[in-house]
Protein backbone atom coordinates (compact mmCIF):
# COMPACT_ATOMS: atom_id res chain seq x y z
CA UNK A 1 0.15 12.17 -10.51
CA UNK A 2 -0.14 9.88 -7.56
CA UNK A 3 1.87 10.41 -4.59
CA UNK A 4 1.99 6.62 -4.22
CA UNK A 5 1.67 4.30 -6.38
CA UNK A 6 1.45 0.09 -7.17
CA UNK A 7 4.52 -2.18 -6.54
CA UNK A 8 5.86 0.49 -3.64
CA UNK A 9 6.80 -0.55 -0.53
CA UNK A 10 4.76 1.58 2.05
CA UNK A 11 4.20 1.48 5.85
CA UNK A 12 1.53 1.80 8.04
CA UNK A 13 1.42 5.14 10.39
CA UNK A 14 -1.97 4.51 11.85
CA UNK A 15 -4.38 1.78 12.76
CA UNK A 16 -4.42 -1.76 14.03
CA UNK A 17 -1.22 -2.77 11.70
CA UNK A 18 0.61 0.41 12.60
CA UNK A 19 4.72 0.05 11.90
CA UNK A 20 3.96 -3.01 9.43
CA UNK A 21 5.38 -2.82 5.90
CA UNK A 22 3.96 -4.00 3.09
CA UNK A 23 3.35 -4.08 -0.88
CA UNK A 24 0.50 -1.84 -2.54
CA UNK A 25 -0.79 -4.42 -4.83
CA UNK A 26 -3.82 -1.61 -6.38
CA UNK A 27 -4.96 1.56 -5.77
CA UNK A 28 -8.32 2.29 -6.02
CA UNK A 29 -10.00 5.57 -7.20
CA UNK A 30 -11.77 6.17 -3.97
CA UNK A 31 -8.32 7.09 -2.27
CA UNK A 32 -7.81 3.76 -0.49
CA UNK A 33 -5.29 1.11 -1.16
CA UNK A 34 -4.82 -3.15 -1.25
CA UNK A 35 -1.17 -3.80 0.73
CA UNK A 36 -0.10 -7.27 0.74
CA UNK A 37 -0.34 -8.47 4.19
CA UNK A 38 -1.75 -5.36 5.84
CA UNK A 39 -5.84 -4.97 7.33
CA UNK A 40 -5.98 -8.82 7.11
CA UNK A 41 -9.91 -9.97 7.64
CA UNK A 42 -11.57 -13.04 7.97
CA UNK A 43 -14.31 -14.33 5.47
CA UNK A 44 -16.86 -16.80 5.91
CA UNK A 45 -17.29 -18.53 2.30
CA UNK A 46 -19.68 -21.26 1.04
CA UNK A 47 -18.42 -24.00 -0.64
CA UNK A 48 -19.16 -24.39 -4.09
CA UNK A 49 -18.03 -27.79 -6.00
CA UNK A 50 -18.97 -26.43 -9.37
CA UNK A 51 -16.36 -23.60 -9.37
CA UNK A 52 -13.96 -26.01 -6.93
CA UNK A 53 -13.96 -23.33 -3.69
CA UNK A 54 -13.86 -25.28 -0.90
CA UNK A 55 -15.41 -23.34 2.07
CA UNK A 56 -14.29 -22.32 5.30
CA UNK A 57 -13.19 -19.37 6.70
CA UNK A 58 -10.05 -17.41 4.71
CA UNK A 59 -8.00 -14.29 5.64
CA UNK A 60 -7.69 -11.66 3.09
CA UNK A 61 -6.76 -8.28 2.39
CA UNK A 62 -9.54 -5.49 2.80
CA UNK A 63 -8.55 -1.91 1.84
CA UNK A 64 -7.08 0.38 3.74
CA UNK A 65 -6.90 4.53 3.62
CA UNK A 66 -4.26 5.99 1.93
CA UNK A 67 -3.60 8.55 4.49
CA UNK A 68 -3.07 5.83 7.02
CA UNK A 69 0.41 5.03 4.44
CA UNK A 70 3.82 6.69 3.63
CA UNK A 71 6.23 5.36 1.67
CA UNK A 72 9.11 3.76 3.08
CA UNK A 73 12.09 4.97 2.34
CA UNK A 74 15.17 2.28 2.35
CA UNK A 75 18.01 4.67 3.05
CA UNK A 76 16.99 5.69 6.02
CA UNK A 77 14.88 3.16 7.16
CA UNK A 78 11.72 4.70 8.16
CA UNK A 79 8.48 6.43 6.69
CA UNK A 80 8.58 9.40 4.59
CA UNK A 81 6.77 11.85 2.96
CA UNK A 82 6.54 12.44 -0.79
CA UNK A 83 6.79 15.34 -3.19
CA UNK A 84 6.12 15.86 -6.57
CA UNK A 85 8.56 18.11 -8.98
CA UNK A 86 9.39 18.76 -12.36
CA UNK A 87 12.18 17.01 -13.88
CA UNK A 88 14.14 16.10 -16.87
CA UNK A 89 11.86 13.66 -17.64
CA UNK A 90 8.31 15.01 -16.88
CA UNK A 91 7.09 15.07 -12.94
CA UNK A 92 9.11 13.13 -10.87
CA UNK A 93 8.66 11.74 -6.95
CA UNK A 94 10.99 12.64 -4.46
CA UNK A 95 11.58 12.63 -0.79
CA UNK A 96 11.33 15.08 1.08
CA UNK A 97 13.59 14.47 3.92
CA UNK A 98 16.67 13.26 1.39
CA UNK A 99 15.28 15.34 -1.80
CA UNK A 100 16.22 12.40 -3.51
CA UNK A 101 14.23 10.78 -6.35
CA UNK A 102 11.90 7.81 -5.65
CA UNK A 103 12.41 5.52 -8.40
């Protein structure tokens, strides 16, 4: 079980984007994530009138570390660490400062 996961709301505890908050839109088997808005990076692309790309330079999201990540935790506001535990229902996340369950 994954510690984090896609669709949470995670912030950034290291790097350039440090203290930004953001979506995880996938997570990638080589331990490294895609958050919306987060490790932004220009690209140089060609035009291409067959497939209707225009060209030009775009910003897009490049993937970042996991470890660079916690999850953010709304009740208190900041970054938190995650646990895993068995439940009612199977494993279940919590956190750790709260002990309360994730989703």
């Amino acid at each position: 079980m994954r510690k984090i996961r896609k669709n949470d709301e995670v912030i950034v505890i290291a790097g350039r984007d440090k203290g930004n908050r953001g979506e995880v839109l996938q997570v990638m088997d080589n331990g490294k994530l895609l958050v919306s808005g987060i490790n932004l990076v220009k690209k140089h692309e060609r035009p291409n009138p067959n497939a209707g790309v225009q060209g030009g330079i775009i910003s897009r999201e490049a993937p970042i570390q996991a470890s660079n990540v916690a999850l953010f935790n709304s009740e208190t506001g900041k970054a938190d660490r995650v646990g895993i535990r068995d439940g009612e229902d199977g494993k279940e996340r919590f956190f750790k400062s709260t002990d309360k369950p994730v989703d």
